[in-house]
PDB file of N, CA and C in Angstrom:
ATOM      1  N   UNK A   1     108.057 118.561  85.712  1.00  0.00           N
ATOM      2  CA  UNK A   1     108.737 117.902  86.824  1.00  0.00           C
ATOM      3  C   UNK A   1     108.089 116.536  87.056  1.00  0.00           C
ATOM      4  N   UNK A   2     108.910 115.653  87.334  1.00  0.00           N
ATOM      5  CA  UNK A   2     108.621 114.444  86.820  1.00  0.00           C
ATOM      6  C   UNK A   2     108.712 113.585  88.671  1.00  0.00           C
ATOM      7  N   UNK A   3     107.764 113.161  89.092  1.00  0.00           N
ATOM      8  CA  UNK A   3     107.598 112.717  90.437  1.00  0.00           C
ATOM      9  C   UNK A   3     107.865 111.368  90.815  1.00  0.00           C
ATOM     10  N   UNK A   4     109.279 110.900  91.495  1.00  0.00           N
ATOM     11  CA  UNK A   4     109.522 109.030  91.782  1.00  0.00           C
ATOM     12  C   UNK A   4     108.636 108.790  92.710  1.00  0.00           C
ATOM     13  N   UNK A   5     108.451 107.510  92.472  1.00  0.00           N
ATOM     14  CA  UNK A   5     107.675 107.614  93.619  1.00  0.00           C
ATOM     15  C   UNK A   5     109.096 105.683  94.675  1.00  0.00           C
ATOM     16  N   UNK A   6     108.982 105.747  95.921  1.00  0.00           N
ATOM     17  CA  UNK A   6     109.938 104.848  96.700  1.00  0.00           C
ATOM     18  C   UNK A   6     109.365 104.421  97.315  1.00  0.00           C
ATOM     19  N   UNK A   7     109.439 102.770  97.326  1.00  0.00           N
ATOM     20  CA  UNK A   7     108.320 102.249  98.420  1.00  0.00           C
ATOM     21  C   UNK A   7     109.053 102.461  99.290  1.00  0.00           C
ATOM     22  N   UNK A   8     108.439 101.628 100.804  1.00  0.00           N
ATOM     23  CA  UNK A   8     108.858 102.075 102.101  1.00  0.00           C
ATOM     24  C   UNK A   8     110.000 100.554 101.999  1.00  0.00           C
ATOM     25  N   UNK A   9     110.468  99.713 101.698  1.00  0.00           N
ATOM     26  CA  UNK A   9     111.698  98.867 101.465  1.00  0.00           C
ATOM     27  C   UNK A   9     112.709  99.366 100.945  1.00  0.00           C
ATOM     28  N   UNK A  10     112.270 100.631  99.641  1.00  0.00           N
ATOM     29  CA  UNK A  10     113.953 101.124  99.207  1.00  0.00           C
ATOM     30  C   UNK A  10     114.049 101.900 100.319  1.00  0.00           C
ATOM     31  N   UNK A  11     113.221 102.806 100.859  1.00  0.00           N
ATOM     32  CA  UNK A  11     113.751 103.738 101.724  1.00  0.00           C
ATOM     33  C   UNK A  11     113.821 103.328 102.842  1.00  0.00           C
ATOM     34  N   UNK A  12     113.385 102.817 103.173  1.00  0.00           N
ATOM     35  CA  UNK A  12     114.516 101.776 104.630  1.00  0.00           C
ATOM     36  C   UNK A  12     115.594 101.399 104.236  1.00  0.00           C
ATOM     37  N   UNK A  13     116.057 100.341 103.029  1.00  0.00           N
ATOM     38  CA  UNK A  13     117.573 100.113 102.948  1.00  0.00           C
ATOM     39  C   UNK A  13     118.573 101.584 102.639  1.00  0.00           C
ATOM     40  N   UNK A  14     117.982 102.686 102.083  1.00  0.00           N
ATOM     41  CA  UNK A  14     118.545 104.066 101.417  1.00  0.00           C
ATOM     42  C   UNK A  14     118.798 104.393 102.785  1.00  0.00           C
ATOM     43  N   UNK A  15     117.836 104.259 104.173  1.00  0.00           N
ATOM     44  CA  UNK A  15     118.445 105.052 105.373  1.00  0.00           C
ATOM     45  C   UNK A  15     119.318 104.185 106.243  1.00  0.00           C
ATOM     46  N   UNK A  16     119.036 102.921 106.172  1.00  0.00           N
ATOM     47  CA  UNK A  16     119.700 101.575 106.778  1.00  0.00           C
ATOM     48  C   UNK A  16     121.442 101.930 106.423  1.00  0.00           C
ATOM     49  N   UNK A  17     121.659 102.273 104.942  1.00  0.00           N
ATOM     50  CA  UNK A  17     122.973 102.203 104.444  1.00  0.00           C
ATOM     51  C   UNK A  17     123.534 103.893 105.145  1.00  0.00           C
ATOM     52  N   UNK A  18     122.735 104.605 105.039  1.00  0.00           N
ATOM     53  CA  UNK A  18     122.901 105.835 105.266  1.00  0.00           C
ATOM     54  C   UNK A  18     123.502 105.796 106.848  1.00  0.00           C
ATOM     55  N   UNK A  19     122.618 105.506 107.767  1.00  0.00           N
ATOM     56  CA  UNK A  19     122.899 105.465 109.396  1.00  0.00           C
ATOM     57  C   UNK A  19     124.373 104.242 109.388  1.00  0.00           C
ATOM     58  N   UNK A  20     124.101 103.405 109.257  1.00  0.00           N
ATOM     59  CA  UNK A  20     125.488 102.544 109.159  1.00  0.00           C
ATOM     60  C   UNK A  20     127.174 102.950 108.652  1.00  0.00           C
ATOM     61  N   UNK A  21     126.424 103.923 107.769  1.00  0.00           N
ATOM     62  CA  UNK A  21     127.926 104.676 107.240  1.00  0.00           C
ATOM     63  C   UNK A  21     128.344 105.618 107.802  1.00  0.00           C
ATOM     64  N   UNK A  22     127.605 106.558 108.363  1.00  0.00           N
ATOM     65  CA  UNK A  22     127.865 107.085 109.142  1.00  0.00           C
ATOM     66  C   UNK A  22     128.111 107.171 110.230  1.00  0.00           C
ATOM     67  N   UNK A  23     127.880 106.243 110.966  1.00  0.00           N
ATOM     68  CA  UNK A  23     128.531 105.400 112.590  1.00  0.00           C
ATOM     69  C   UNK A  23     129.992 105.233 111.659  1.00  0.00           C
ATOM     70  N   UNK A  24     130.029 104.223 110.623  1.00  0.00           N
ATOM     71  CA  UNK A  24     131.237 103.665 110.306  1.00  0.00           C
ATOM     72  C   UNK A  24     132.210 105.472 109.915  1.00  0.00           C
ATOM     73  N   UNK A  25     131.971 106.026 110.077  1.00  0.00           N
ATOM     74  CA  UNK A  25     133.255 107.401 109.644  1.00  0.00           C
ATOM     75  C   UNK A  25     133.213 107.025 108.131  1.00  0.00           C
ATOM     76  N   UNK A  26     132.201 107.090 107.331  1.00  0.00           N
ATOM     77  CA  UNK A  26     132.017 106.631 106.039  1.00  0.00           C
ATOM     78  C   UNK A  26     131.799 108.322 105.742  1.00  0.00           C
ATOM     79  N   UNK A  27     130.848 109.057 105.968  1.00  0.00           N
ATOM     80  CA  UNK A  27     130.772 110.124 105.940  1.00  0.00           C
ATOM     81  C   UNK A  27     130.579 110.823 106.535  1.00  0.00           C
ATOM     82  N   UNK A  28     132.045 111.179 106.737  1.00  0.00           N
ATOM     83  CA  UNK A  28     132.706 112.185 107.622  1.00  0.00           C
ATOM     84  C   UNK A  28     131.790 113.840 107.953  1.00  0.00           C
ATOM     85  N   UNK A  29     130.778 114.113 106.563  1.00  0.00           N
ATOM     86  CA  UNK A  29     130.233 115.460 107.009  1.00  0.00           C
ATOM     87  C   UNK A  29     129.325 115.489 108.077  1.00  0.00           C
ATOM     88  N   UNK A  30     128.887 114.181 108.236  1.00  0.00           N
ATOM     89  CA  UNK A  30     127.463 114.068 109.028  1.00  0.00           C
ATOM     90  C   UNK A  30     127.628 112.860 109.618  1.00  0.00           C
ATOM     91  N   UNK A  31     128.719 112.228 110.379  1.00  0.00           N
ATOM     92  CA  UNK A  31     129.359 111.246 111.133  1.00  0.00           C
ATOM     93  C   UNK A  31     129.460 112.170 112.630  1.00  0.00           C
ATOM     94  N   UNK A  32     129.043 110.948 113.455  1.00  0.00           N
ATOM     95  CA  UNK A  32     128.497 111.997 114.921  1.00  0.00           C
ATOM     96  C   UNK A  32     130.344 111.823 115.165  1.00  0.00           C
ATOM     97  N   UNK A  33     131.017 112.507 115.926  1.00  0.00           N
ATOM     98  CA  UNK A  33     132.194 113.172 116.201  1.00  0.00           C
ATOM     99  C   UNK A  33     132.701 112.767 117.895  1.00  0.00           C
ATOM    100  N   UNK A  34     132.952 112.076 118.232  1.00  0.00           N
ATOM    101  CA  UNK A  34     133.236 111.963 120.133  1.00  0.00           C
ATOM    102  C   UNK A  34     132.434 111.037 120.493  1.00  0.00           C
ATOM    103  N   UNK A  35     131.590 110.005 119.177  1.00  0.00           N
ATOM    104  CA  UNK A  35     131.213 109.091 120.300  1.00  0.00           C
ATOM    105  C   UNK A  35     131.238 107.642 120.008  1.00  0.00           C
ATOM    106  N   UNK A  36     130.608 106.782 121.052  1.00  0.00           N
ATOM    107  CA  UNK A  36     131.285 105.473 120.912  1.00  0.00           C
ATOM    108  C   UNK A  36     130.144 104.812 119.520  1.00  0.00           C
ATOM    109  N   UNK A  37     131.050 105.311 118.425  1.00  0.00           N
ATOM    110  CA  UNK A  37     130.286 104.762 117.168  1.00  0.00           C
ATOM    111  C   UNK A  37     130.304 102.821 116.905  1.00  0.00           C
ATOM    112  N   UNK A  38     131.700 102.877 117.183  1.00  0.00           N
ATOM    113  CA  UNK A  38     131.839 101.514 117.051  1.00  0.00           C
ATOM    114  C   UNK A  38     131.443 100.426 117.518  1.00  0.00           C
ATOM    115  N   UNK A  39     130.946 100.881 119.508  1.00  0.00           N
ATOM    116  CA  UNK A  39     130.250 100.430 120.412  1.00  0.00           C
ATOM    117  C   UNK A  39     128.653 100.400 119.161  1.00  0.00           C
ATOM    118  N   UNK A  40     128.170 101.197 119.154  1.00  0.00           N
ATOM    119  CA  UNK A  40     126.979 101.154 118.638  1.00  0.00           C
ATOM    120  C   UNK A  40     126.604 100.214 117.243  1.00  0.00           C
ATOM    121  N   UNK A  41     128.346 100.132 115.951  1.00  0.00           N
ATOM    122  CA  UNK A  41     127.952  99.323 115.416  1.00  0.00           C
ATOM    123  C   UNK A  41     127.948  97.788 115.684  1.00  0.00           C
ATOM    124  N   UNK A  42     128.477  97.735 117.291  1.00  0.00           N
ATOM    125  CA  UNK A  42     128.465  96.212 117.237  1.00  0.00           C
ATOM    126  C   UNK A  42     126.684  96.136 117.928  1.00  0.00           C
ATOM    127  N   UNK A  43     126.972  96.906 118.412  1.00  0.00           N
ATOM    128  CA  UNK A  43     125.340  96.728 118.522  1.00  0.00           C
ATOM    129  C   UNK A  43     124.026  96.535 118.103  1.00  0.00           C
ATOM    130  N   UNK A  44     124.276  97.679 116.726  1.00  0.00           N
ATOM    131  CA  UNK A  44     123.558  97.089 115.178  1.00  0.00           C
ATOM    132  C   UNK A  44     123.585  95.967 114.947  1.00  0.00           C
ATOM    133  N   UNK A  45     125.144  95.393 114.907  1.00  0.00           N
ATOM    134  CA  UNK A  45     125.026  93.807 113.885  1.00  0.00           C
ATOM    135  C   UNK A  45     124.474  92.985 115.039  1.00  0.00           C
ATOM    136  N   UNK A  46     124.325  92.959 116.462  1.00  0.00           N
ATOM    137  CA  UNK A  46     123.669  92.290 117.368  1.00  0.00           C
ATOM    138  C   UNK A  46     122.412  92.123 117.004  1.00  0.00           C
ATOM    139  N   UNK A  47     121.991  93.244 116.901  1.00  0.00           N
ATOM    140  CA  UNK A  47     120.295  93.269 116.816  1.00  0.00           C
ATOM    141  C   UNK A  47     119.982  92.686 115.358  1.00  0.00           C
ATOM    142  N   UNK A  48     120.596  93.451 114.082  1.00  0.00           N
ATOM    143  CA  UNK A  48     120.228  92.580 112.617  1.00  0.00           C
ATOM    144  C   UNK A  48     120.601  91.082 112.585  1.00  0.00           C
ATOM    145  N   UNK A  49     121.596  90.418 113.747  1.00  0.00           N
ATOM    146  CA  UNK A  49     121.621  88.934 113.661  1.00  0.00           C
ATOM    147  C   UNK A  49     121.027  88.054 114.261  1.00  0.00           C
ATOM    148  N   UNK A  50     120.534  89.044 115.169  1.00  0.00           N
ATOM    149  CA  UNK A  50     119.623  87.760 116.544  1.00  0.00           C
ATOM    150  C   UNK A  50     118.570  87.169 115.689  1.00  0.00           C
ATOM    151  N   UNK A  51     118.187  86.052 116.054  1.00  0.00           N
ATOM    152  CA  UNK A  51     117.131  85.180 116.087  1.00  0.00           C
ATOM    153  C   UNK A  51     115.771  85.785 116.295  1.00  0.00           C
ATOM    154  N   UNK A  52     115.311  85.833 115.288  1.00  0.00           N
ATOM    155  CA  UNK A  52     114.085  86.787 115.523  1.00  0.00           C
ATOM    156  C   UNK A  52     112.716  85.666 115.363  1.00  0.00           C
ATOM    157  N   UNK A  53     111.673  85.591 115.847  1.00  0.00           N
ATOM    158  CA  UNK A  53     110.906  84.329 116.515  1.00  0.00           C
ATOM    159  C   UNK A  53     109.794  84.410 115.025  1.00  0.00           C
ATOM    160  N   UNK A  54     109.611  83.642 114.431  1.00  0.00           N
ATOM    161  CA  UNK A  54     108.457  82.959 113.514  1.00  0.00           C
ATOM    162  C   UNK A  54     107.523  83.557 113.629  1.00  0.00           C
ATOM    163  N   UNK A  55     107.661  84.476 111.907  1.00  0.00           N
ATOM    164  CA  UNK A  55     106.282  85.057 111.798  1.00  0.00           C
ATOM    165  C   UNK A  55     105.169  84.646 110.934  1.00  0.00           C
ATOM    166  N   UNK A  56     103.649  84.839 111.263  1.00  0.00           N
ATOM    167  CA  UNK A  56     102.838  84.081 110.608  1.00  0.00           C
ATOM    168  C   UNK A  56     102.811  84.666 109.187  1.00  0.00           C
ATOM    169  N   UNK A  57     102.299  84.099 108.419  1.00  0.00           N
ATOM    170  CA  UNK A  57     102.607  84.477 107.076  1.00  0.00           C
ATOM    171  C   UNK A  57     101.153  84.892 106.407  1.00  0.00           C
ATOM    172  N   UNK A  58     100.833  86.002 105.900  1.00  0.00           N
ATOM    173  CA  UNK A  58      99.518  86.626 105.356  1.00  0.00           C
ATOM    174  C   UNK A  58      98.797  85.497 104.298  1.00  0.00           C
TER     175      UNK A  58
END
């Protein structure tokens, strides 16, 4: 048995795409059911577009 190993960047975008699709009724098995999804994705793209303030650089 052969072990991947995922930094923590793929698996943030792997759950990033995951939670987003599923607000969007992308997948329907595990898409929350009665609630204001759409409210929430405008809320996502609020927060991933704002202006986020200058960070120092290592």
């Amino acid at each position: 048995m052969t072990e991947e190993t995922v930094s923590e960047q793929e698996l943030a975008v792997a759950w990033m795409t995951a939670y987003t699709e599923s607000l969007a009724q992308q997948r329907r098995e595990i898409a929350p059911i009665d609630e204001p999804c759409y409210q929430w994705l405008l809320t996502l793209k609020e927060i991933l577009t704002e202006d986020l303030p200058d960070t120092p650089k290592a």
